[in-house]
C-alpha atoms as a PDB file:
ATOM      1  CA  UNK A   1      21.194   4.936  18.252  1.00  0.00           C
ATOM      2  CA  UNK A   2      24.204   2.905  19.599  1.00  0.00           C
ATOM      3  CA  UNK A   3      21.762   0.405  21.027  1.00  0.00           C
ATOM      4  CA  UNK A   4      19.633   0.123  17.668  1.00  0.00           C
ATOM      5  CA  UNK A   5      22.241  -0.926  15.362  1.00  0.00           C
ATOM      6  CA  UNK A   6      23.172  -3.416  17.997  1.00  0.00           C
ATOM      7  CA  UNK A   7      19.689  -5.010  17.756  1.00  0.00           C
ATOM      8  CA  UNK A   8      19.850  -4.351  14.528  1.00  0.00           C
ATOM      9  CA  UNK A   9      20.861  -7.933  13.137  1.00  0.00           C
ATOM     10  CA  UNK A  10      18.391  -9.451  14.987  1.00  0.00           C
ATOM     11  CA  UNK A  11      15.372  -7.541  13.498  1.00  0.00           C
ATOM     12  CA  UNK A  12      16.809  -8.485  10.049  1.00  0.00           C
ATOM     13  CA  UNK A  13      16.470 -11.878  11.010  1.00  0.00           C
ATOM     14  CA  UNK A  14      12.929 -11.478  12.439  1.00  0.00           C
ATOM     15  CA  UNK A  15      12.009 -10.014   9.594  1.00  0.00           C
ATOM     16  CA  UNK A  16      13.311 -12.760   7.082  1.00  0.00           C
ATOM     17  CA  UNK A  17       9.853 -14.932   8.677  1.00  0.00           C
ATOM     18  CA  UNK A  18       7.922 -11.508   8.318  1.00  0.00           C
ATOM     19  CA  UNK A  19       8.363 -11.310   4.708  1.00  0.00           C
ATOM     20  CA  UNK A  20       8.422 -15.270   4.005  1.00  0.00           C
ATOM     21  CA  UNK A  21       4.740 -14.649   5.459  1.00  0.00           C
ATOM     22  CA  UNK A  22       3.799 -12.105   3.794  1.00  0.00           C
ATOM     23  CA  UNK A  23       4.909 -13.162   0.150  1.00  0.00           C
ATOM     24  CA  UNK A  24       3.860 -16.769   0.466  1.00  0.00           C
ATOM     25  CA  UNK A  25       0.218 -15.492   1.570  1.00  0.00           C
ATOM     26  CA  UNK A  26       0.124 -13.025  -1.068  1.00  0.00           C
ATOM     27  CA  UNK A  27       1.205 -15.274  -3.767  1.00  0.00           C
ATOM     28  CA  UNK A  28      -1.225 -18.204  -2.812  1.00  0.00           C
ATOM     29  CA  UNK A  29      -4.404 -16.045  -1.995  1.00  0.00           C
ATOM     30  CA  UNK A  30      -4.590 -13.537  -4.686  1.00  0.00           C
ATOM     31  CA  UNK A  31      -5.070 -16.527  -7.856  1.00  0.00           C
ATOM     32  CA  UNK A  32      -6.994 -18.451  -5.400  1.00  0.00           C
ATOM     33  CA  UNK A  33      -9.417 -15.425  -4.708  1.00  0.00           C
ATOM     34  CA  UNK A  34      -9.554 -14.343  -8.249  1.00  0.00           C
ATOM     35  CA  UNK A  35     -10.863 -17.932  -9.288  1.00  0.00           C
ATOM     36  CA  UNK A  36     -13.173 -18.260  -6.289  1.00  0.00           C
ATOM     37  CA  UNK A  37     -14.253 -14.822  -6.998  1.00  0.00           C
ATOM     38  CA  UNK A  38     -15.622 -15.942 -10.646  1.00  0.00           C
ATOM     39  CA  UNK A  39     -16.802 -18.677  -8.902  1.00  0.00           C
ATOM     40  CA  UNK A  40     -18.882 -16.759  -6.632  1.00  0.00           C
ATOM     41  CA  UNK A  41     -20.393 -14.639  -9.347  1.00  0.00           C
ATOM     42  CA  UNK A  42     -20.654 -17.042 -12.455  1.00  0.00           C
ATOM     43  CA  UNK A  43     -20.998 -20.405 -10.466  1.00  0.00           C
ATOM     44  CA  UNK A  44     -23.973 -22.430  -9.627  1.00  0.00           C
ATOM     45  CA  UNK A  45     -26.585 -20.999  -7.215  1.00  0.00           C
ATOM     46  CA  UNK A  46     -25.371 -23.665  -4.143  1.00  0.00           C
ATOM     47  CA  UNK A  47     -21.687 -23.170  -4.890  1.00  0.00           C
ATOM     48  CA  UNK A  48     -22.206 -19.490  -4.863  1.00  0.00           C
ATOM     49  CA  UNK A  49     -24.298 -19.549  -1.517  1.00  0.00           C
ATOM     50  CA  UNK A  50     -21.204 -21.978  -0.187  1.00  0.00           C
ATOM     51  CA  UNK A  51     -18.664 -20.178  -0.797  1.00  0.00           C
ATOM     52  CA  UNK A  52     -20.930 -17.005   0.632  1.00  0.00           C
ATOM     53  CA  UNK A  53     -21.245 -18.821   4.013  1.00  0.00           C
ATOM     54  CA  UNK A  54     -17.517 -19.858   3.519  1.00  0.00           C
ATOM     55  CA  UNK A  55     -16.338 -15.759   3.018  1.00  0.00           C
ATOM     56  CA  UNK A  56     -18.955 -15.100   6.011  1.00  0.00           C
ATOM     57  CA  UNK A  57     -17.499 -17.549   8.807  1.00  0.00           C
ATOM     58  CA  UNK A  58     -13.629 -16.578   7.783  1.00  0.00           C
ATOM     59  CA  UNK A  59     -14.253 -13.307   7.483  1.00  0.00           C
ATOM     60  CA  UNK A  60     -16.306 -13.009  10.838  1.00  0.00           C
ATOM     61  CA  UNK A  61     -13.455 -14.274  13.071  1.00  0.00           C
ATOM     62  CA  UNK A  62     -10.284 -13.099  13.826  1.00  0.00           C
ATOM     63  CA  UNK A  63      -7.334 -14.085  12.063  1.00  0.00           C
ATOM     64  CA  UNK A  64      -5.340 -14.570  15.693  1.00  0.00           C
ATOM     65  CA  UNK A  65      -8.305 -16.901  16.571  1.00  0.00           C
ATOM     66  CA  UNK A  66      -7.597 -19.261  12.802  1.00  0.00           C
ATOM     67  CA  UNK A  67      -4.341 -19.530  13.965  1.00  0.00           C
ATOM     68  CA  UNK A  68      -4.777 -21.139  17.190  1.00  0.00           C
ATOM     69  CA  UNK A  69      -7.972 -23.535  15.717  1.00  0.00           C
ATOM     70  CA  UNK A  70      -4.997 -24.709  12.680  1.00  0.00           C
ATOM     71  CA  UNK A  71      -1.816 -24.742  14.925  1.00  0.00           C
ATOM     72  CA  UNK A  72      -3.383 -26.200  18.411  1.00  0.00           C
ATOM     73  CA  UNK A  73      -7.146 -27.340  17.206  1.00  0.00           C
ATOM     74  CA  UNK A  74      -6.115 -29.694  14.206  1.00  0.00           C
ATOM     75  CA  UNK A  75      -4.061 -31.543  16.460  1.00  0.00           C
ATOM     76  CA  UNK A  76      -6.686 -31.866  19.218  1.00  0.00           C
ATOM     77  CA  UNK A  77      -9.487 -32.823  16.282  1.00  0.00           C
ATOM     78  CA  UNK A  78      -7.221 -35.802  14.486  1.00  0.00           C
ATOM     79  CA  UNK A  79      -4.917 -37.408  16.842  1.00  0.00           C
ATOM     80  CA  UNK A  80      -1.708 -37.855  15.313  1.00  0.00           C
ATOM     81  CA  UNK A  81      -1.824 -34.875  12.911  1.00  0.00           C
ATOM     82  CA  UNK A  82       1.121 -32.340  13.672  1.00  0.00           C
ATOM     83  CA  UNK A  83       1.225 -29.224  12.232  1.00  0.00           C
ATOM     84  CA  UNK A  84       4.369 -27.235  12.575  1.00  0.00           C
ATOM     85  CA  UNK A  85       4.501 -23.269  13.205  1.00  0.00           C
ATOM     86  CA  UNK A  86       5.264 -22.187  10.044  1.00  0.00           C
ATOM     87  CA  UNK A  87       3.104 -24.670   7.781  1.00  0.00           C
ATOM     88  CA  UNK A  88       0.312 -23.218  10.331  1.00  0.00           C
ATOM     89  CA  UNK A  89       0.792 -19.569   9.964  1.00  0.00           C
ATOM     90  CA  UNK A  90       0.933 -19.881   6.173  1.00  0.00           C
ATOM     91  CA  UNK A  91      -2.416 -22.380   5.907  1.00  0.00           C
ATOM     92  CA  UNK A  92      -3.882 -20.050   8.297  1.00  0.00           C
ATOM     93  CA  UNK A  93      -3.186 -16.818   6.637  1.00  0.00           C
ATOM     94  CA  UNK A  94      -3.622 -17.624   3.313  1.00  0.00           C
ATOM     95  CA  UNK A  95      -7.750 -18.820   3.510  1.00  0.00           C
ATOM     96  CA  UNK A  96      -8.232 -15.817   5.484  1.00  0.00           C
ATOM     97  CA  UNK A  97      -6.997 -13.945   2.974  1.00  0.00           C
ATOM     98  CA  UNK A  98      -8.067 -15.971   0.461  1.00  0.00           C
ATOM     99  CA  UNK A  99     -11.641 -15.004   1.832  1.00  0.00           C
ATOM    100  CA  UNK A 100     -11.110 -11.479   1.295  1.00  0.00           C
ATOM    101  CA  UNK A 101      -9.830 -11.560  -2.005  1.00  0.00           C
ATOM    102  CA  UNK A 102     -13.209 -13.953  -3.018  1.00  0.00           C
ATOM    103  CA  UNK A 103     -15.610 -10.781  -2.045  1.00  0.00           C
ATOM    104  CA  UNK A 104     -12.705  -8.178  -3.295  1.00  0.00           C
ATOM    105  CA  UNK A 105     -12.926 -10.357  -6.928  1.00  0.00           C
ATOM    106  CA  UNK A 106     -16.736 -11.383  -6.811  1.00  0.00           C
ATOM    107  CA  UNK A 107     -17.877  -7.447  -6.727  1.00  0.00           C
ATOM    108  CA  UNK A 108     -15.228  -6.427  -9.600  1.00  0.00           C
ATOM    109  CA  UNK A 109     -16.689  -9.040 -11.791  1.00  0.00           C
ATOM    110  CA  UNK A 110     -20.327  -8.018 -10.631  1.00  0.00           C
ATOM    111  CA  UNK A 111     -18.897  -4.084 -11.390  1.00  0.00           C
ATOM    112  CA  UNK A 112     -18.039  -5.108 -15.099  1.00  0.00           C
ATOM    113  CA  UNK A 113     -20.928  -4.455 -17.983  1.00  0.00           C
ATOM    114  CA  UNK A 114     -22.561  -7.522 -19.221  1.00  0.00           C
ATOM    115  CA  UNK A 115     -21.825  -6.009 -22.964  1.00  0.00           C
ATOM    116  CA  UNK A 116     -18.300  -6.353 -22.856  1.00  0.00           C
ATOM    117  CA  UNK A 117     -18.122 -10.012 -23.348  1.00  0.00           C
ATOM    118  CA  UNK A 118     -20.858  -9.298 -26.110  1.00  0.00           C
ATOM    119  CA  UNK A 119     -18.524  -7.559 -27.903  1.00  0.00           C
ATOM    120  CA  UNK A 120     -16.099  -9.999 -27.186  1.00  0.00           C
ATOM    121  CA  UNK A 121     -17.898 -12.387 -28.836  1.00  0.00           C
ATOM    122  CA  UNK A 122     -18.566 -10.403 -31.584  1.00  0.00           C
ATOM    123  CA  UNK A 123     -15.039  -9.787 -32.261  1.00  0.00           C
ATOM    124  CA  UNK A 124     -14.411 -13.792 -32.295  1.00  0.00           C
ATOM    125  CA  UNK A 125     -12.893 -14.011 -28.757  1.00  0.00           C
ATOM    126  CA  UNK A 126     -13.852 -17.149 -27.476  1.00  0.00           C
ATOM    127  CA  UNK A 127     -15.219 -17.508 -23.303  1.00  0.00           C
ATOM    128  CA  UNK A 128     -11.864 -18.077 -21.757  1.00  0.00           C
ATOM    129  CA  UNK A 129     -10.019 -15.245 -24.056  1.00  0.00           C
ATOM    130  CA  UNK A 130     -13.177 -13.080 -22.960  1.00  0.00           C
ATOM    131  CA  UNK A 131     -12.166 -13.866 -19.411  1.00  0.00           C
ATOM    132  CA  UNK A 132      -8.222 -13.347 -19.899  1.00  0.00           C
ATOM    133  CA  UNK A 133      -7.808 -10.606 -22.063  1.00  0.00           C
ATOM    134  CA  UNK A 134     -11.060  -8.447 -21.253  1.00  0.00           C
ATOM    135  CA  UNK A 135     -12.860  -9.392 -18.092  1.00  0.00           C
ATOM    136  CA  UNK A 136      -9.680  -9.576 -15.563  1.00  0.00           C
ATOM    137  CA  UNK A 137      -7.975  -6.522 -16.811  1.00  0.00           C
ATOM    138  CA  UNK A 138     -10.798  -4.929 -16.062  1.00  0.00           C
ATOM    139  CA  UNK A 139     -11.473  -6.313 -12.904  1.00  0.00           C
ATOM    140  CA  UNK A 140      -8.091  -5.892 -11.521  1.00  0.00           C
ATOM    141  CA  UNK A 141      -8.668  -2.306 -12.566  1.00  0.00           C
ATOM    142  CA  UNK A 142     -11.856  -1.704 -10.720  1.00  0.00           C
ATOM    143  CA  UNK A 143     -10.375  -3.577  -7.918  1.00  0.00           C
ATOM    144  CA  UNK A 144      -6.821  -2.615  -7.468  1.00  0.00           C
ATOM    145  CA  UNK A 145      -7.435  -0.110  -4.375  1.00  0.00           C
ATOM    146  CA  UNK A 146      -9.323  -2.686  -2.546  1.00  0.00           C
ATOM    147  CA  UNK A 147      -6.302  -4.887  -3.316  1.00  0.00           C
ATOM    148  CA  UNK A 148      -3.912  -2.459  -2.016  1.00  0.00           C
ATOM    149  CA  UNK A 149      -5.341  -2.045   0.984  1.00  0.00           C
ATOM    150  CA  UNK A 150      -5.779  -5.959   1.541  1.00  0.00           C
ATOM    151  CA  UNK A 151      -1.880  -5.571   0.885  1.00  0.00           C
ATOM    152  CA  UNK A 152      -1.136  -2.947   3.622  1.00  0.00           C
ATOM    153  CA  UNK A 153      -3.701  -5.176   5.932  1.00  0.00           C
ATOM    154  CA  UNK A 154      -1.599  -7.799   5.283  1.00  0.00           C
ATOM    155  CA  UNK A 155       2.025  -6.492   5.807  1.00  0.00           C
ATOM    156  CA  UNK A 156       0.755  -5.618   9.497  1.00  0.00           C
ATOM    157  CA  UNK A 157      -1.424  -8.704  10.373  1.00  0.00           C
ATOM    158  CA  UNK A 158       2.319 -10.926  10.028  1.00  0.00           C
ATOM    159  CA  UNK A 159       3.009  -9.599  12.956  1.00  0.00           C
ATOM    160  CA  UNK A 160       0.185 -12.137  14.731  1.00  0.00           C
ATOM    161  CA  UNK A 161       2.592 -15.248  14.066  1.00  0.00           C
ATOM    162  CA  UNK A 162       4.416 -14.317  17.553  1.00  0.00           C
ATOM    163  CA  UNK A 163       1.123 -16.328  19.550  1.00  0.00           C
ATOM    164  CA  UNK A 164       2.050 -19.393  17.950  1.00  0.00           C
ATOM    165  CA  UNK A 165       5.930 -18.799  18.582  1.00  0.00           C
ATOM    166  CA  UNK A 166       7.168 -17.677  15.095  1.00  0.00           C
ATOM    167  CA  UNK A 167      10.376 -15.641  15.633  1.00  0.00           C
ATOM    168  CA  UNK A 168       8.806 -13.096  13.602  1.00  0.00           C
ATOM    169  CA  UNK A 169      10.289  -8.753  13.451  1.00  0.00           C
ATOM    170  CA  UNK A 170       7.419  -7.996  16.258  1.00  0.00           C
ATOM    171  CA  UNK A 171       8.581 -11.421  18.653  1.00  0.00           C
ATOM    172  CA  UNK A 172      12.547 -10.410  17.942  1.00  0.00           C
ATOM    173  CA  UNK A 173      11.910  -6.970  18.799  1.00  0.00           C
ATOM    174  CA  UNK A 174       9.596  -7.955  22.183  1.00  0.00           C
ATOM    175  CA  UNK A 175      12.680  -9.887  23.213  1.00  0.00           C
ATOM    176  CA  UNK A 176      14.840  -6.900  22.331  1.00  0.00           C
ATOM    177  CA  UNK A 177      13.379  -4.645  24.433  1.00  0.00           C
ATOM    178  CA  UNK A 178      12.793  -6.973  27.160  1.00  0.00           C
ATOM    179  CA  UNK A 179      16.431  -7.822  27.430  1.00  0.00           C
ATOM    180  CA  UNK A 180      17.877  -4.322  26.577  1.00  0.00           C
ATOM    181  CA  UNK A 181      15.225  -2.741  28.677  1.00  0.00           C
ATOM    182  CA  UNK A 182      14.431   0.063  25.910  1.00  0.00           C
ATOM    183  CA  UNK A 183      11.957   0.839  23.544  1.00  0.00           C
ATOM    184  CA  UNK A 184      14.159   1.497  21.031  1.00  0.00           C
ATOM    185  CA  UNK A 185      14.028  -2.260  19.007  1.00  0.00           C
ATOM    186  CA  UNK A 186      10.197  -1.361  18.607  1.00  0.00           C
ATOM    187  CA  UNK A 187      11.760   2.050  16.843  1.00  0.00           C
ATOM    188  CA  UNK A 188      13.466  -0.150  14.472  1.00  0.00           C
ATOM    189  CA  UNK A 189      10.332  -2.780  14.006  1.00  0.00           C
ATOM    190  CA  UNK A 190       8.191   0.430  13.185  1.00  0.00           C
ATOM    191  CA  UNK A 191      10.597   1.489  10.827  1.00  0.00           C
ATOM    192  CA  UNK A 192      10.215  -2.082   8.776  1.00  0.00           C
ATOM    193  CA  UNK A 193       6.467  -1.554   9.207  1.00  0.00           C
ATOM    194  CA  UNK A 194       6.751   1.949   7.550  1.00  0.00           C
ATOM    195  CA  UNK A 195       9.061   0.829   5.099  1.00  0.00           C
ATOM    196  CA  UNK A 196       6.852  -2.063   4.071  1.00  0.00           C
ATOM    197  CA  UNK A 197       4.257   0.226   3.712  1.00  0.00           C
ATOM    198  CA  UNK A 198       5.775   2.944   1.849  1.00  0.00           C
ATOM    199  CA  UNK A 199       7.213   0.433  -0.645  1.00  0.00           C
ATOM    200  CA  UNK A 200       4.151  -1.376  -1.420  1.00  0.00           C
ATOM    201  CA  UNK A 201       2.095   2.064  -1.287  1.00  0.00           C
ATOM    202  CA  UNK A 202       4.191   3.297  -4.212  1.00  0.00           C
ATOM    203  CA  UNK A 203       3.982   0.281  -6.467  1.00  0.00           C
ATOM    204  CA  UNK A 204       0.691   0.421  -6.213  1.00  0.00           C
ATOM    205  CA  UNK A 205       0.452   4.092  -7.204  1.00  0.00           C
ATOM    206  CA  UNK A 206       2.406   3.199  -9.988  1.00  0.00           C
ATOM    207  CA  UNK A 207       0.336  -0.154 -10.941  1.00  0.00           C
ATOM    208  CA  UNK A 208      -3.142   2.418 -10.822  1.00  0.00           C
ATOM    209  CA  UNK A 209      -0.848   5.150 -12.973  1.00  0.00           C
ATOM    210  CA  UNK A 210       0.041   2.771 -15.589  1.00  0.00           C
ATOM    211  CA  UNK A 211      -3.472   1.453 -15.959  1.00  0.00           C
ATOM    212  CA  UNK A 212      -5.592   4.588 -15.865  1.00  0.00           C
ATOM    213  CA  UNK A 213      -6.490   4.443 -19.434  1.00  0.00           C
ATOM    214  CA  UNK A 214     -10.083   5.632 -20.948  1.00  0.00           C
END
């Protein structure tokens, strides 16, 4: 225990780039999937089938792989561009997850019933009311355990910044237990993991609790 609380410090700092990460992807990629999303189910028949290939290609290939083709292949494809770590890892996480969140979005718009935004209408809500006040709600509804577990996805997947050199909770904690020869600083990065997890897991229970409504 002695040796954890000396490493201690140093996995709070790691995990200052873990969160930055993680709250910058989430905060960029969930609007920008819930717009694409609508895109993908209300847009016109080539945008739709773009965006389709778009989800398909992202989606297909491994988020570690993204990294490397923004942080090592943008440089080799336009001499002269540099692309620091960080600005990398955060372009590079948030259209992957930006993909997800388009298929999450598209199939809780397909999941709502074509009469709502009749009644909508009837009721004088104009289209983008319809969309605000009665489509989304019910979207994020349908689609809020999908969400969560793109959430829980995320909170691990931070932990591939270390192969571009991001000083990251799982890169502090490598270098902890390499230089204290223990596995003891991976006890503590688990713990953050856990924590991260537990957190976010309740929230979300409590989102879904608050709106379970008939």
């Amino acid at each position: 225990m002695e040796l954890l609380w000396r490493v201690l410090p140093s996995l709070i700092k790691g995990s200052q780039m873990t969160l930055l990460v993680f709250f910058v992807t989430l905060v960029v990629s969930l609007p920008l999937g819930l717009l694409l999303g609508h895109i993908a189910y209300t847009g016109p028949k080539w945008l739709q089938r773009l965006l389709a290939f778009l989800v398909w290609v992202i989606r297909g290939t491994p988020l570690m792989l993204q990294l490397m083709i923004v942080f090592f292949g943008l440089p080799l494809a336009f001499p002269g561009v540099i692309v620091n770590r960080l600005p990398a890892a955060l372009i590079a996480f948030a259209i992957n997850y930006t993909a997800y969140f388009i298929e999450i979005f598209r199939g809780g718009f397909a999941d709502v019933p074509v009469g709502q935004g009749e009644v909508a209408f009837v009721l004088g809500f104009n289209k983008w009311e319809t969309l605000l006040y009665v489509t989304i709600p019910q979207v994020f509804k349908k689609t809020l355990s999908a969400i969560g577990n793109e959430v829980m996805t995320l909170i691990k997947d931070t932990s591939l910044v270390y192969v571009i050199g991001l000083a990251d909770i799982m890169k502090v904690g490598k270098a902890a237990v390499m230089r204290e020869v223990s596995m003891l600083p991976f006890v503590g990065v688990s713990l953050f993991y856990l924590c991260m997890t537990f957190i976010f897991t309740l929230l979300f229970r409590y989102i879904e609790g608050k709106m379970t409504y008939e």
